[in-house]
Protein backbone atom coordinates (compact mmCIF):
# COMPACT_ATOMS: atom_id res chain seq x y z
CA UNK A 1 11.60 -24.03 25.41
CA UNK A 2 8.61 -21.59 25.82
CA UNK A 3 9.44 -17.95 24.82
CA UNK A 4 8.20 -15.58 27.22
CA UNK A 5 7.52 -12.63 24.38
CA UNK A 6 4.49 -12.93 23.04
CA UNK A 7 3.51 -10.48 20.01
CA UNK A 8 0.02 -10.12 18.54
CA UNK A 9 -1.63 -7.50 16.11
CA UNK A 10 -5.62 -6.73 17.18
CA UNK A 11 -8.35 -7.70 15.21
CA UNK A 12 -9.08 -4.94 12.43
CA UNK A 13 -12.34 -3.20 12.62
CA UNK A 14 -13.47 -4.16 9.14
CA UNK A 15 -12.14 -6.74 6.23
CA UNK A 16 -13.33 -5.08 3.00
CA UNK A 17 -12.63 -7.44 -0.31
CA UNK A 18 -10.87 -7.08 -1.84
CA UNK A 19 -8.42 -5.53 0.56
CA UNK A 20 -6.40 -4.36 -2.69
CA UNK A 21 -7.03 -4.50 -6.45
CA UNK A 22 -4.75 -3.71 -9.41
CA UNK A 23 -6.34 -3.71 -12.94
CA UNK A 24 -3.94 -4.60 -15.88
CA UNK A 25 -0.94 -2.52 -14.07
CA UNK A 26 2.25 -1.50 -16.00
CA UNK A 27 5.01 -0.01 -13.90
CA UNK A 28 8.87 0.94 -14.45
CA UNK A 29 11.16 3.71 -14.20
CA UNK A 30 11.06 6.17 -16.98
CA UNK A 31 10.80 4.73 -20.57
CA UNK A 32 11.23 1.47 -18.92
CA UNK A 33 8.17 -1.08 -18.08
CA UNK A 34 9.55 -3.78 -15.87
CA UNK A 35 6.06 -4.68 -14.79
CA UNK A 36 3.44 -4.83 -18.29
CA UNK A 37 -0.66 -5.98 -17.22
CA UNK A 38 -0.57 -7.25 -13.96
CA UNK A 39 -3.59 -8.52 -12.43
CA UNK A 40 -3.71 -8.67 -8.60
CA UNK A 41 -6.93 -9.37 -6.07
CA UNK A 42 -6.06 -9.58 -2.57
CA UNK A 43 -9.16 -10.48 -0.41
CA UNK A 44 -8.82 -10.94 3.40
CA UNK A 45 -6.61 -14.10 4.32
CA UNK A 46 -4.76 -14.06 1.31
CA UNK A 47 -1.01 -14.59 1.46
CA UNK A 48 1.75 -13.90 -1.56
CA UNK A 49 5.26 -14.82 -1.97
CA UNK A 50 7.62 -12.96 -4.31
CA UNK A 51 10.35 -15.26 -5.98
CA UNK A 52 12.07 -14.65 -9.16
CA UNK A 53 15.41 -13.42 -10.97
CA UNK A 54 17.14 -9.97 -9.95
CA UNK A 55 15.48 -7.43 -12.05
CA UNK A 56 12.10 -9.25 -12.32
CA UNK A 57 10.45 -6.90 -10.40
CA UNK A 58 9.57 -8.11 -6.70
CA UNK A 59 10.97 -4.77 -5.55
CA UNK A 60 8.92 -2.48 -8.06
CA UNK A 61 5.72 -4.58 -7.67
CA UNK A 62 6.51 -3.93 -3.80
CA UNK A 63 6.89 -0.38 -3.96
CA UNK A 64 3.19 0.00 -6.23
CA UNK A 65 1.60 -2.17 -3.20
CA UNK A 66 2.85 0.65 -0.53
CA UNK A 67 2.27 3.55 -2.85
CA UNK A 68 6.03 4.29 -3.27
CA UNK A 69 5.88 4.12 -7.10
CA UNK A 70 2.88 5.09 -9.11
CA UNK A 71 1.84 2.76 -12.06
CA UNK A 72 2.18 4.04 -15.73
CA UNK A 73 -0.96 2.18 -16.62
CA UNK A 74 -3.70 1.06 -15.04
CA UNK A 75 -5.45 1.52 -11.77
CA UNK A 76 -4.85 -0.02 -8.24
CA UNK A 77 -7.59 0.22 -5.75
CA UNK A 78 -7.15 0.04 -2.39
CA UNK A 79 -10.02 0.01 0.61
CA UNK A 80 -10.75 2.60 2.57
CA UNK A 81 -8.63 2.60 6.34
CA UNK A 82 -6.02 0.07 4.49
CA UNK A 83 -2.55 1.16 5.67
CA UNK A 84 0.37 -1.04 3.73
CA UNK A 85 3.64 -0.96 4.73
CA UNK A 86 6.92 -3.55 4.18
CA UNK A 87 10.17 -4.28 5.37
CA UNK A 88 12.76 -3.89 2.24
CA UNK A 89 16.15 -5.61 2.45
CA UNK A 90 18.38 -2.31 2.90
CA UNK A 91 16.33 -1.79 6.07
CA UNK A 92 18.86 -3.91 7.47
CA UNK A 93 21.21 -1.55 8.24
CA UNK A 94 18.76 0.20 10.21
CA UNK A 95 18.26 -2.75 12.64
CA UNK A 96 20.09 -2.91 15.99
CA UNK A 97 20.94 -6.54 17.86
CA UNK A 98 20.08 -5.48 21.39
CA UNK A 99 16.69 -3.91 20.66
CA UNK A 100 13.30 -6.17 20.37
CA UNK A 101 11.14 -6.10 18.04
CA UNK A 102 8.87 -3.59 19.66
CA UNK A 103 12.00 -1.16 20.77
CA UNK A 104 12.85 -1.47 16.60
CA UNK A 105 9.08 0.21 15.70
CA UNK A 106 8.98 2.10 18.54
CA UNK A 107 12.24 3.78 17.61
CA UNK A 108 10.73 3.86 13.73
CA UNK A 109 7.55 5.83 15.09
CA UNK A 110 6.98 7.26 18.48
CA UNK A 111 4.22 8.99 17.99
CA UNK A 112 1.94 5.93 17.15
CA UNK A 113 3.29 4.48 20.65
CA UNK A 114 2.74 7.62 22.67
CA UNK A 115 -1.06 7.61 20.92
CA UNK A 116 -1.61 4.33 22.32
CA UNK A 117 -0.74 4.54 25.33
CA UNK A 118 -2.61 7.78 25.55
């Protein structure tokens, strides 16, 4: 069966590489380093998965990615007009069964629809 909705992001205006860098990052929560000299290049095309035990640190190596959590070591570099952003597993709550995808971020941020259409 064909699906009539058809979704598509536009072609960026650049592709710097890397896209993101992080240079022996440590990371945790006060006196606590979850994450100890991680080494990360993302270059345009690249694609990661996150598997591992509860308390391994997906989420925390998530949140340094979007610039939620700042690393206690380190240095992350990210290029210039990169905008990051996730969808975390509480977010669930926030979703709503009769609304499409496109209601669901238009809802999250009206102002970036109303400055596209303008």
């Amino acid at each position: 069966m064909d699906n009539p909705f058809h979704f598509s992001f536009r072609q960026p205006e650049s592709l710097p590489n890397p896209l993101l860098k992080m240079e022996k990052v440590s990371a945790g929560y006060g006196e606590r380093i979850i994450l100890d000299s991680i080494k990360l290049n993302l270059v345009p095309g690249s694609r990661i998965g996150l598997l591992g035990r509860n308390g391994a640190g997906k989420s925390t190596l998530i949140k340094l990615l979007a610039g939620e959590l700042q690393p206690v070591s380190g240095e992350i570099g990210l290029a210039k007009g990169i905008k990051l952003g996730y969808f975390a597993q509480h977010q669930l709550e926030f979703l709503r069964a009769d609304e499409s995808p496109l209601q669901h971020l238009a809802r999250l941020a009206p102002q970036e629809l109303e400055q596209k259409a303008a």
